[in-house]
PDB file of N, CA and C in Angstrom:
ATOM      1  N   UNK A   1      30.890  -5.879  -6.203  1.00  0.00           N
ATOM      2  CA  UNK A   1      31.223  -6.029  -4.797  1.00  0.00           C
ATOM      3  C   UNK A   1      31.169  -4.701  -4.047  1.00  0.00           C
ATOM      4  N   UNK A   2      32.089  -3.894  -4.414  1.00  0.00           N
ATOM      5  CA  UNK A   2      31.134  -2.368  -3.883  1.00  0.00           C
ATOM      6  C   UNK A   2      30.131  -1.483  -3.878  1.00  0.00           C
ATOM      7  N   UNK A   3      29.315  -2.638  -4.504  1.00  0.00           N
ATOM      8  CA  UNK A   3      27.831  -1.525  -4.174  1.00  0.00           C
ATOM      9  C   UNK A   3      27.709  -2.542  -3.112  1.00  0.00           C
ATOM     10  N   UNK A   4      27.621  -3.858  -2.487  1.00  0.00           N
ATOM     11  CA  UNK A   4      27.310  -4.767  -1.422  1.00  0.00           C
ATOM     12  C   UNK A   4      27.541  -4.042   0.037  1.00  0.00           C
ATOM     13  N   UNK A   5      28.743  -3.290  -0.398  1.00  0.00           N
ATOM     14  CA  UNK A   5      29.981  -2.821   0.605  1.00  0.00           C
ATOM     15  C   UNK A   5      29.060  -1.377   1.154  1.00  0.00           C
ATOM     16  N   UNK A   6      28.278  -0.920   0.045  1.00  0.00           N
ATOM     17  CA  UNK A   6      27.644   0.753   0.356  1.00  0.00           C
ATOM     18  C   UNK A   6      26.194   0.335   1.077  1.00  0.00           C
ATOM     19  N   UNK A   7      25.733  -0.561   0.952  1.00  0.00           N
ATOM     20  CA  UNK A   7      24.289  -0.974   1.121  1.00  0.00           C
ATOM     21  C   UNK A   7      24.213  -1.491   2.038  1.00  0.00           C
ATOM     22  N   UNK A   8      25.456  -2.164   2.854  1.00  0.00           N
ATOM     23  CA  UNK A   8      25.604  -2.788   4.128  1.00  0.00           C
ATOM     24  C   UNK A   8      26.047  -1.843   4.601  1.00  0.00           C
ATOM     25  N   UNK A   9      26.738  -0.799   4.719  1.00  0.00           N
ATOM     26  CA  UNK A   9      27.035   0.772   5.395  1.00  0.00           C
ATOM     27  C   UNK A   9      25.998   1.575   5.756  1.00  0.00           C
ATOM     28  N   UNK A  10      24.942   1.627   4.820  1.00  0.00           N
ATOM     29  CA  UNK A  10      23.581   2.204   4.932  1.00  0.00           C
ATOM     30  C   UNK A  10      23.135   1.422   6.135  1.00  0.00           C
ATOM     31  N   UNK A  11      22.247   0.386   5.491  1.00  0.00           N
ATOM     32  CA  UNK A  11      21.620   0.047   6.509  1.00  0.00           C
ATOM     33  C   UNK A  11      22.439  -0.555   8.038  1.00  0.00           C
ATOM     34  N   UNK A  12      22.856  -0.772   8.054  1.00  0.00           N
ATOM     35  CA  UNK A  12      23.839  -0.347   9.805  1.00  0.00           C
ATOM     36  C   UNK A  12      24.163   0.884  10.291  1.00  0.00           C
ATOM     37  N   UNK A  13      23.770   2.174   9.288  1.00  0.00           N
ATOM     38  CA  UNK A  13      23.362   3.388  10.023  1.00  0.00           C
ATOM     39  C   UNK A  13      22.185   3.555  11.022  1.00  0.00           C
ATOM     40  N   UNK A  14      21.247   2.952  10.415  1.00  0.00           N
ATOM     41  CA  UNK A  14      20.251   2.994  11.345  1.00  0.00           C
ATOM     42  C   UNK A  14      19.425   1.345  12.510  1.00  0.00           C
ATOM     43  N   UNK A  15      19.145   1.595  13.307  1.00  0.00           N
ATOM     44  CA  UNK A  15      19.018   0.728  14.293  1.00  0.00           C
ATOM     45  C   UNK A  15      17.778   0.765  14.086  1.00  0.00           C
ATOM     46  N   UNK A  16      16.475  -0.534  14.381  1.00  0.00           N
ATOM     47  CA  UNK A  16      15.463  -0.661  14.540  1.00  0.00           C
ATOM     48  C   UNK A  16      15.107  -1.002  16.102  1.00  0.00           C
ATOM     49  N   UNK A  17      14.197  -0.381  16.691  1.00  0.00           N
ATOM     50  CA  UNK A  17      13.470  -0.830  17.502  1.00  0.00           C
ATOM     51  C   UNK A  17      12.639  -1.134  17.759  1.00  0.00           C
ATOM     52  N   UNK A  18      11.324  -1.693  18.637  1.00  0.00           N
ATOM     53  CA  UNK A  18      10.110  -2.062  18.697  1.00  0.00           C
ATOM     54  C   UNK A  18       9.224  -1.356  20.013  1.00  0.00           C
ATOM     55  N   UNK A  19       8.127  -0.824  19.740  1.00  0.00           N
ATOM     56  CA  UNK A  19       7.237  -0.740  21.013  1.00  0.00           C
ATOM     57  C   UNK A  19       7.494  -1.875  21.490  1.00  0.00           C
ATOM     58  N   UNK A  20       7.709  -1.885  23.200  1.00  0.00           N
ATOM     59  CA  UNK A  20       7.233  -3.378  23.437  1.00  0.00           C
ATOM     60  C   UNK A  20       5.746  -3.565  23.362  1.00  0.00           C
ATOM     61  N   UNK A  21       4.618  -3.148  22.936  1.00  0.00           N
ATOM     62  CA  UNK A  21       3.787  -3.777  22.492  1.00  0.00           C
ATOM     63  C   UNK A  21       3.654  -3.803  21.336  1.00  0.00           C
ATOM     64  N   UNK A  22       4.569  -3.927  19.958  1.00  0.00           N
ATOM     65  CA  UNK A  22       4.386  -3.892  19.063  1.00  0.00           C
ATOM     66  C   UNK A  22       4.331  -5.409  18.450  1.00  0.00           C
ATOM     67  N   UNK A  23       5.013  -6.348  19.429  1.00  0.00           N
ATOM     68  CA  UNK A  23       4.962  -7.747  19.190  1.00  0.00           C
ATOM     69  C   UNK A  23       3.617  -8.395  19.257  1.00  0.00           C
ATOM     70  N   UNK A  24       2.847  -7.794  20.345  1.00  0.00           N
ATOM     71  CA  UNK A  24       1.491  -8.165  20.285  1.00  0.00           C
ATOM     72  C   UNK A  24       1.066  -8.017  19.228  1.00  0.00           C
ATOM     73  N   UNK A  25       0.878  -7.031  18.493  1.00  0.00           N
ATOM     74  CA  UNK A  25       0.107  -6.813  16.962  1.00  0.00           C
ATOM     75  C   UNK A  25       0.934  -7.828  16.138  1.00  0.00           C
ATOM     76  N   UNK A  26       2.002  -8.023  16.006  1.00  0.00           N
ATOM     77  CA  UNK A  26       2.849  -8.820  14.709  1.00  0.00           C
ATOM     78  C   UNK A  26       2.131 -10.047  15.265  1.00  0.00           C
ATOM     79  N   UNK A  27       1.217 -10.820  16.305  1.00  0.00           N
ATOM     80  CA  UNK A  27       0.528 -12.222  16.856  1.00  0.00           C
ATOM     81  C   UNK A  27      -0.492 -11.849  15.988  1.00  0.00           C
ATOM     82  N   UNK A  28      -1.012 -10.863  15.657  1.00  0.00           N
ATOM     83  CA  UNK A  28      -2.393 -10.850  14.899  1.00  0.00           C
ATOM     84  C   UNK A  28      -2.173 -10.459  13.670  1.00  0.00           C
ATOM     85  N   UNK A  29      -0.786 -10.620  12.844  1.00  0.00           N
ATOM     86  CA  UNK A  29      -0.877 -10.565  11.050  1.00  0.00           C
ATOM     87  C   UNK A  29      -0.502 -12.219  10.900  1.00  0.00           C
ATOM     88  N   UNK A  30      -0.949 -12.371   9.727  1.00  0.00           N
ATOM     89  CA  UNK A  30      -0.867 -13.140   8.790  1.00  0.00           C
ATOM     90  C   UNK A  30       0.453 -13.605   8.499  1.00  0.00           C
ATOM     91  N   UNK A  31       0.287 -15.037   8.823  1.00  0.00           N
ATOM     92  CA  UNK A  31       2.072 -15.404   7.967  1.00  0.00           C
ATOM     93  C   UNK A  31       1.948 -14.691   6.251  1.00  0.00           C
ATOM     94  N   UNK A  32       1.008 -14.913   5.534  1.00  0.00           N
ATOM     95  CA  UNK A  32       1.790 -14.024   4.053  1.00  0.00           C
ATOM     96  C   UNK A  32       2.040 -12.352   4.636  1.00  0.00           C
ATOM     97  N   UNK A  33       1.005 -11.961   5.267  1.00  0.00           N
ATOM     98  CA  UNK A  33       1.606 -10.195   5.961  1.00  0.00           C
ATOM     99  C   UNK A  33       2.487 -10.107   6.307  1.00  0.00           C
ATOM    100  N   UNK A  34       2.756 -10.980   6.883  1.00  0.00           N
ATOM    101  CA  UNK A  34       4.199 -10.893   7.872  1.00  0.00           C
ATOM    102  C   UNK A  34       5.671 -10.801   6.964  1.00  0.00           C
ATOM    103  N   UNK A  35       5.510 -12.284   5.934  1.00  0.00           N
ATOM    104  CA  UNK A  35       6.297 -12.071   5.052  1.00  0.00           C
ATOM    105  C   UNK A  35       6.532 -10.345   4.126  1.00  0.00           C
ATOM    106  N   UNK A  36       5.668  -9.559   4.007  1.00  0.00           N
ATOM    107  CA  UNK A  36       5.520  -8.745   3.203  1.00  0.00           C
ATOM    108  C   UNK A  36       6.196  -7.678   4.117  1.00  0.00           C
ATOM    109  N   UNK A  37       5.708  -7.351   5.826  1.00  0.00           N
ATOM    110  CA  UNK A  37       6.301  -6.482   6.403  1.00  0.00           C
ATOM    111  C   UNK A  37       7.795  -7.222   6.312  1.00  0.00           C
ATOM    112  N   UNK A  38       8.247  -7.756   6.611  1.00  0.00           N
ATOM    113  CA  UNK A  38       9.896  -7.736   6.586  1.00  0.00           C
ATOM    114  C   UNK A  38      10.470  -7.431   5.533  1.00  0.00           C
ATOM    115  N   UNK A  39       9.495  -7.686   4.323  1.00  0.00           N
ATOM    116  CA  UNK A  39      10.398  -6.849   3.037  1.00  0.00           C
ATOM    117  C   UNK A  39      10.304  -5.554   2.988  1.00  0.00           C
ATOM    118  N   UNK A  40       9.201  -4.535   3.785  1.00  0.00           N
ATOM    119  CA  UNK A  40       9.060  -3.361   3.783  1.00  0.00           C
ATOM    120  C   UNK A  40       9.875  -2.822   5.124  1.00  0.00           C
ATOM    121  N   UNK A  41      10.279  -3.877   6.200  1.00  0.00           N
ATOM    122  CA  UNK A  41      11.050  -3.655   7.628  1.00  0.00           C
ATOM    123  C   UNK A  41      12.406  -3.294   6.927  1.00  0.00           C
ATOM    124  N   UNK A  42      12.469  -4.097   5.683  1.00  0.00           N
ATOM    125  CA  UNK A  42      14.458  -3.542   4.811  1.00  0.00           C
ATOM    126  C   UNK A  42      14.182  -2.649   4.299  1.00  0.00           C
ATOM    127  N   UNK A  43      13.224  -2.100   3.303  1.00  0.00           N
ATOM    128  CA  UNK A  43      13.148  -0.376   2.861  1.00  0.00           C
ATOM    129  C   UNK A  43      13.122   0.220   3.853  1.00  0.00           C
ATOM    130  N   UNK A  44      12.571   0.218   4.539  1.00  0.00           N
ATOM    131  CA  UNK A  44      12.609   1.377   5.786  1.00  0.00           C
ATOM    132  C   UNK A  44      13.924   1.642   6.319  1.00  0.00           C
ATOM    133  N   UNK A  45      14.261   0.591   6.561  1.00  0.00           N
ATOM    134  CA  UNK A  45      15.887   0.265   7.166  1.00  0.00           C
ATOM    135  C   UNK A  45      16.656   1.561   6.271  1.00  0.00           C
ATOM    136  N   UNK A  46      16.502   1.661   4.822  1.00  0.00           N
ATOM    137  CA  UNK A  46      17.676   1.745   3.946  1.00  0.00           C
ATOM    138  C   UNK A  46      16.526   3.035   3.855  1.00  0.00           C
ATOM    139  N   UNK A  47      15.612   3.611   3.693  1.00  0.00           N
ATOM    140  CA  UNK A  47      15.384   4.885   4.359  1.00  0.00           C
ATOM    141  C   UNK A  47      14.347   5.115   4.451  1.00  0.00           C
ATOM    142  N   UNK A  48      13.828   5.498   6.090  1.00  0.00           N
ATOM    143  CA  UNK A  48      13.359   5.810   7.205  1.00  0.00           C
ATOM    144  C   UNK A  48      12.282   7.145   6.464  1.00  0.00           C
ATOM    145  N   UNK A  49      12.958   8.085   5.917  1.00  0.00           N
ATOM    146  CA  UNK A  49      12.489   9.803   6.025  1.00  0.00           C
ATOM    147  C   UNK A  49      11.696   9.069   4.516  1.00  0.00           C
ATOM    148  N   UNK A  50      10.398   8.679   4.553  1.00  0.00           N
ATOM    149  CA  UNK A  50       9.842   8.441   3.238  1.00  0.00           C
ATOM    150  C   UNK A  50       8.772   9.911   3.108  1.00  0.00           C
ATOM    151  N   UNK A  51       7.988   9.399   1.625  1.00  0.00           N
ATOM    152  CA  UNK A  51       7.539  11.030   2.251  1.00  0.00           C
ATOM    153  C   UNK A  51       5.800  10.386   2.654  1.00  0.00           C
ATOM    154  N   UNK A  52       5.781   9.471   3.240  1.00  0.00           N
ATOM    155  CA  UNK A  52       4.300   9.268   3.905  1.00  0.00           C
ATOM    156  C   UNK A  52       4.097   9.560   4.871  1.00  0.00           C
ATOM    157  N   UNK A  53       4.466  10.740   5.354  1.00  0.00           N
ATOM    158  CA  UNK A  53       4.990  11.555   6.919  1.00  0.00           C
ATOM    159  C   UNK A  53       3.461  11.400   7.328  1.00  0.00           C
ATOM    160  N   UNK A  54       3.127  11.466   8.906  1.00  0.00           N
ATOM    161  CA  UNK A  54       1.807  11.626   9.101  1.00  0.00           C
ATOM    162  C   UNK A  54       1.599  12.403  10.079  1.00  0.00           C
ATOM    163  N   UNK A  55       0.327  13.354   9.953  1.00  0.00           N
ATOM    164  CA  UNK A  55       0.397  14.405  10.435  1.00  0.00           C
ATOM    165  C   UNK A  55      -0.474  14.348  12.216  1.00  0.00           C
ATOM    166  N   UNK A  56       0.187  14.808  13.402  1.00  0.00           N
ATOM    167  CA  UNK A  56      -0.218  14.694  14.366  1.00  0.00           C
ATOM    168  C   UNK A  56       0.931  14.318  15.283  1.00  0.00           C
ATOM    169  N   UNK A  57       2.127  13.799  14.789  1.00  0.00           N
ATOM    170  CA  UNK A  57       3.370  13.652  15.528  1.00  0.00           C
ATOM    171  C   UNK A  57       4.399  13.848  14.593  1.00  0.00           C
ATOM    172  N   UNK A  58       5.362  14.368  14.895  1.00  0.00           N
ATOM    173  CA  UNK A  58       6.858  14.877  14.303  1.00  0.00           C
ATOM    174  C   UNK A  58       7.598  13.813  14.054  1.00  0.00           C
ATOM    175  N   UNK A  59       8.127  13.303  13.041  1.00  0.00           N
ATOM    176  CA  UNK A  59       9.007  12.016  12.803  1.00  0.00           C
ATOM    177  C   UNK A  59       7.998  11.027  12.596  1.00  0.00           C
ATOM    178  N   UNK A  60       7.095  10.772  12.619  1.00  0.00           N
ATOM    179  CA  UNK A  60       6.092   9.867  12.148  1.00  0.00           C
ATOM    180  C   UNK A  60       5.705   9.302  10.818  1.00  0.00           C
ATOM    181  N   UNK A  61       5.859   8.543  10.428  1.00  0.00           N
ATOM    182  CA  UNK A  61       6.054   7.857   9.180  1.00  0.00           C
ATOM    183  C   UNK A  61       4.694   6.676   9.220  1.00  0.00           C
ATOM    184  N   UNK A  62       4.262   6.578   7.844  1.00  0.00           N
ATOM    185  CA  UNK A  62       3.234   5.078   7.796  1.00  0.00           C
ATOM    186  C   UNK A  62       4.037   4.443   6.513  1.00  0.00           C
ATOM    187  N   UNK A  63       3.506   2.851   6.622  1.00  0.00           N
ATOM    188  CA  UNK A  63       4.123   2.575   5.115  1.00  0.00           C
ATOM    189  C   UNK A  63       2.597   1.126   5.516  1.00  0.00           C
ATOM    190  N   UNK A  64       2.333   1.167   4.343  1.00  0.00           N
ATOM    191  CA  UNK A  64       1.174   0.454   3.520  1.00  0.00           C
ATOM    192  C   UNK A  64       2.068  -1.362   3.750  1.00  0.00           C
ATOM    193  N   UNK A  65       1.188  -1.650   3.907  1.00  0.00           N
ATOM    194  CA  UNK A  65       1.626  -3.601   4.036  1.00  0.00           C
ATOM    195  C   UNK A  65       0.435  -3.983   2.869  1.00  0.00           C
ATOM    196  N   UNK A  66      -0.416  -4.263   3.338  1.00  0.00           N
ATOM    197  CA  UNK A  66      -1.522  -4.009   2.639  1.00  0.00           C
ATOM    198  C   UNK A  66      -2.546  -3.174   2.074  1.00  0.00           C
ATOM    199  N   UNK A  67      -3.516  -3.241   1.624  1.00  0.00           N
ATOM    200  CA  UNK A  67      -4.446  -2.413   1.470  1.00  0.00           C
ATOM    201  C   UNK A  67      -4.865  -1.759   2.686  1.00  0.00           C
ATOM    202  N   UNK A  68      -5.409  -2.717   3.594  1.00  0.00           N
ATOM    203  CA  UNK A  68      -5.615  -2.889   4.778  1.00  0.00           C
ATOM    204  C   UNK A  68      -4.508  -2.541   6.203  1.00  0.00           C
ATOM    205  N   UNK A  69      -3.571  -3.046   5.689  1.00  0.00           N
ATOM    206  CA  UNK A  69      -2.876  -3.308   7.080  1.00  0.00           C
ATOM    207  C   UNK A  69      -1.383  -1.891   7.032  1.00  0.00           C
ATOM    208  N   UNK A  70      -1.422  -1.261   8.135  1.00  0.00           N
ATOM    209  CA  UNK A  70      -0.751  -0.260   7.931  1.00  0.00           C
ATOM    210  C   UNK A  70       0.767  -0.235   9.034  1.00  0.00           C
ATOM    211  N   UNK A  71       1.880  -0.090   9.226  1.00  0.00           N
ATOM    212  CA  UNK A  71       3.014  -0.066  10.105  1.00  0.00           C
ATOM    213  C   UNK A  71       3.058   1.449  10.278  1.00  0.00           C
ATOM    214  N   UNK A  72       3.075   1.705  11.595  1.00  0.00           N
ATOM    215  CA  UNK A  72       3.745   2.946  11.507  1.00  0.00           C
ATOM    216  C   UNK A  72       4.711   3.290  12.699  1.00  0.00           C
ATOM    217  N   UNK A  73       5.655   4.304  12.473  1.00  0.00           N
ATOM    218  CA  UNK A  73       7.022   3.938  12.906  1.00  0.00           C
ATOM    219  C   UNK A  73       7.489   5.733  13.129  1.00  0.00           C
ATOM    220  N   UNK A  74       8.291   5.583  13.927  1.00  0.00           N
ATOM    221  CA  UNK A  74       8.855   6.828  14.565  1.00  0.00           C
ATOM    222  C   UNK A  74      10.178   7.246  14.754  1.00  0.00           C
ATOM    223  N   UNK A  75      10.690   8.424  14.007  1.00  0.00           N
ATOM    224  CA  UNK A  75      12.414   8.096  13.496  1.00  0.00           C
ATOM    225  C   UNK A  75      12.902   9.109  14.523  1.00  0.00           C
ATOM    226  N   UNK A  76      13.839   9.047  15.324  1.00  0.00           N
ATOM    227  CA  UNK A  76      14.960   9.543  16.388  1.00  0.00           C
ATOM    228  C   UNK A  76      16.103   9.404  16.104  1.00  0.00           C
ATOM    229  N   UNK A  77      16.865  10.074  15.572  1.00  0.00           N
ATOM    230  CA  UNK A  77      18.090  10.717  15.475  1.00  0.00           C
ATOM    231  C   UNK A  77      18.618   9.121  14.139  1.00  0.00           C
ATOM    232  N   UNK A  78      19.442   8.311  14.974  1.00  0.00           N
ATOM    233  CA  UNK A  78      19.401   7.298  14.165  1.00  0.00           C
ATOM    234  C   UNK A  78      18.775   5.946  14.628  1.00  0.00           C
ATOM    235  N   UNK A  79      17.864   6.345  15.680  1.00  0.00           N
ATOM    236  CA  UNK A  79      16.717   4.920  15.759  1.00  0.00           C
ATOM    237  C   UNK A  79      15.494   5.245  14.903  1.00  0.00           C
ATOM    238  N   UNK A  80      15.007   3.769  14.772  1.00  0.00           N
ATOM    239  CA  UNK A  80      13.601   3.741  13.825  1.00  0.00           C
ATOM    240  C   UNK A  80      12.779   2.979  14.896  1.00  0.00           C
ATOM    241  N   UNK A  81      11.836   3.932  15.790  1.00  0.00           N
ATOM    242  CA  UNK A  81      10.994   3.130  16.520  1.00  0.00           C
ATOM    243  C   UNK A  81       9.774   2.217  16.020  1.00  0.00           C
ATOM    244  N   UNK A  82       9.290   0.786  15.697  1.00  0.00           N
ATOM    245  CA  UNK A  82       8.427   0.371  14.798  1.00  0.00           C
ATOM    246  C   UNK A  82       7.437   0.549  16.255  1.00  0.00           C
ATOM    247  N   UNK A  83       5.862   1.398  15.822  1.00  0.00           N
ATOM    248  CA  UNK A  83       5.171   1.221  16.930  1.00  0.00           C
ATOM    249  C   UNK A  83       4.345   0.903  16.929  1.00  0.00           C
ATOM    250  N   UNK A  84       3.779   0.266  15.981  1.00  0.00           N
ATOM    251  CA  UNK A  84       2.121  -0.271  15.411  1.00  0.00           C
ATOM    252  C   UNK A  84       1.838  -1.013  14.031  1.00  0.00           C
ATOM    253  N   UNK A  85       1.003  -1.891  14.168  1.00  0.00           N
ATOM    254  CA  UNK A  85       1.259  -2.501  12.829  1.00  0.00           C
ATOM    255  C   UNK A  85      -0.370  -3.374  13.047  1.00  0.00           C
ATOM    256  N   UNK A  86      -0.959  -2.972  12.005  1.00  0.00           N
ATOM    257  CA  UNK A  86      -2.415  -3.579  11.717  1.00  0.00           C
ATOM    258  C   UNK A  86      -3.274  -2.808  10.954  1.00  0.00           C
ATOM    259  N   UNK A  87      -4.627  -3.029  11.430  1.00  0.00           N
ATOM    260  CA  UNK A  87      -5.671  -2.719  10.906  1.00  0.00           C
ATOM    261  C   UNK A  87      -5.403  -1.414  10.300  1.00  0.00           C
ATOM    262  N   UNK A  88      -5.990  -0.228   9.217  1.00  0.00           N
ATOM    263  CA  UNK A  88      -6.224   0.819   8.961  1.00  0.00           C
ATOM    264  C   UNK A  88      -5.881   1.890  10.419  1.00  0.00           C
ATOM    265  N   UNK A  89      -7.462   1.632  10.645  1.00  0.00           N
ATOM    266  CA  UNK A  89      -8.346   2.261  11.493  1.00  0.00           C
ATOM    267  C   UNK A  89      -7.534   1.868  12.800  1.00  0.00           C
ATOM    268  N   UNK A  90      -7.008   1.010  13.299  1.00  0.00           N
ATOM    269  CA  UNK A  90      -6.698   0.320  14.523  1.00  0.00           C
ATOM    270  C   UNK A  90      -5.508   1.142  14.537  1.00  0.00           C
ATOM    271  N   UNK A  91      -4.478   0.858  13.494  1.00  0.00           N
ATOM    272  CA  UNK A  91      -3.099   1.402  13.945  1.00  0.00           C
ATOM    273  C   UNK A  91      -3.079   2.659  14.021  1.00  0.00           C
ATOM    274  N   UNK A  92      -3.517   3.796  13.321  1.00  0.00           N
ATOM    275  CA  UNK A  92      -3.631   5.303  13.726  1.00  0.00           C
ATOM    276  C   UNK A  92      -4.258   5.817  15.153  1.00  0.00           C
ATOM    277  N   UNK A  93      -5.280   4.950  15.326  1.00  0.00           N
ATOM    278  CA  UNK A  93      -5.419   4.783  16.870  1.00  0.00           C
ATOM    279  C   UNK A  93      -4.364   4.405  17.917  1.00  0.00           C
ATOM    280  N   UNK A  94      -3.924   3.683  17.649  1.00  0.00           N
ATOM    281  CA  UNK A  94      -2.579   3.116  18.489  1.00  0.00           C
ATOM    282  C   UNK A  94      -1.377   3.983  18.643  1.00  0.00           C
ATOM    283  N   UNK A  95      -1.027   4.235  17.606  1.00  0.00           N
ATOM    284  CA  UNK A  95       0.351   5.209  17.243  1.00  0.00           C
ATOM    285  C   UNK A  95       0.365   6.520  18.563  1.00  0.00           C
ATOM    286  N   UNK A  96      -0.578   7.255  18.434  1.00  0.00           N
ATOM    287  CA  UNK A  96      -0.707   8.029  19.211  1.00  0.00           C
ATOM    288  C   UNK A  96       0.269   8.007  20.867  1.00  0.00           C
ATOM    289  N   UNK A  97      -0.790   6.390  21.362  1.00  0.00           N
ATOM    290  CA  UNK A  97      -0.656   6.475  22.493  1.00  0.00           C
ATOM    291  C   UNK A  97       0.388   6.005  22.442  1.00  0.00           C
ATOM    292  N   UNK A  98       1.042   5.068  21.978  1.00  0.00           N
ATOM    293  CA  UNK A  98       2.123   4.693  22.109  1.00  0.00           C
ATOM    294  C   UNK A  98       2.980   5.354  21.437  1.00  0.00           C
ATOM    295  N   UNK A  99       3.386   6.507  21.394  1.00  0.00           N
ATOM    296  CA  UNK A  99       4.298   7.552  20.543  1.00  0.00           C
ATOM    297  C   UNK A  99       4.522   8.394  21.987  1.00  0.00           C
ATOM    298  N   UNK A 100       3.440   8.421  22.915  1.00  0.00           N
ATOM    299  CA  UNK A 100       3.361   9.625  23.701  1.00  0.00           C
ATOM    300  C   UNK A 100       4.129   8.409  25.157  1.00  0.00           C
ATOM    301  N   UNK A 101       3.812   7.024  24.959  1.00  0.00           N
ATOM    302  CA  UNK A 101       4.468   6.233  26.118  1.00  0.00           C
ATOM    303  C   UNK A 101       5.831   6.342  26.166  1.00  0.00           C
ATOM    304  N   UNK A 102       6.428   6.419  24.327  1.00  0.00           N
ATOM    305  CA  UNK A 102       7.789   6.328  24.356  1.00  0.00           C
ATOM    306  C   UNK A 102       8.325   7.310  24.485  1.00  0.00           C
ATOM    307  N   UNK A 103       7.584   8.249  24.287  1.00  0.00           N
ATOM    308  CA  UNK A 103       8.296   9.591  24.806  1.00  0.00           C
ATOM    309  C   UNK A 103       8.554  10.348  26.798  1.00  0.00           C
ATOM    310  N   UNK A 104       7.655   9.476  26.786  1.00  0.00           N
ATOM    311  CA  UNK A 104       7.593   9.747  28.573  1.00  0.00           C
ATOM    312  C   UNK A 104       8.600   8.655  29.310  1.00  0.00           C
ATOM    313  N   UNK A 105       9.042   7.410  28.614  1.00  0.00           N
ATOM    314  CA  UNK A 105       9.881   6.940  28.719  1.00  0.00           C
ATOM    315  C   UNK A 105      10.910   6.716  28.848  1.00  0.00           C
ATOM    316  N   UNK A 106      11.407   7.507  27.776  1.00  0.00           N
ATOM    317  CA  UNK A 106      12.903   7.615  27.362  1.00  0.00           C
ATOM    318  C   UNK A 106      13.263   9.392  26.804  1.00  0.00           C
ATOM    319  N   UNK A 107      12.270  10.585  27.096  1.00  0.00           N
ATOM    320  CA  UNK A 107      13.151  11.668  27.097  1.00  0.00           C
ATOM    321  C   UNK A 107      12.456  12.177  28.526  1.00  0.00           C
TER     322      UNK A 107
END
């Protein structure tokens, strides 16, 4: 019962958020993808600082869904911004701009 007690402490440290266009991309995965990102949406949860850091923005993180299909996500203090989620090639394209929207946004 107290490890339940430490693991629910963890993850309610950190808050998830979403690009608002990040829902658009989750319309174009796969119900089995989809299933797979929410099991990788709880590792992240329980920790964020992995070491698949990516280089071109500060706090920037990727994590693998598939072979193919890539999430990548942006950590602030104790938010986890999720800002892209698809193709290889598509989501490193994306991240960018929408890394630089949320930042003109909200600092």
């Amino acid at each position: 019962m107290p490890t339940f007690k430490k693991e629910a402490l963890r993850l309610s440290e950190w808050v998830v958020k979403e690009h608002p266009d990040f829902f658009k991309d989750l319309d174009k995965i796969s119900t089995n993808n989809l299933g797979i990102f929410y099991k990788k949406k709880q590792k992240i949860k329980q920790n964020p600082l992995r070491f698949k850091h990516l280089s071109g923005g500060p706090n920037c993180y990727r994590e693998a869904i598939t072979d193919n299909i890539r999430l990548v996500y942006y950590v602030k203090s104790n938010v986890i911004w999720l800002l892209t989620i698809g193709r290889h090639n598509d989501a490193y394209k994306n991240y960018v701009k929408r890394l630089h929207s949320l930042r003109e946004k909200f600092e």
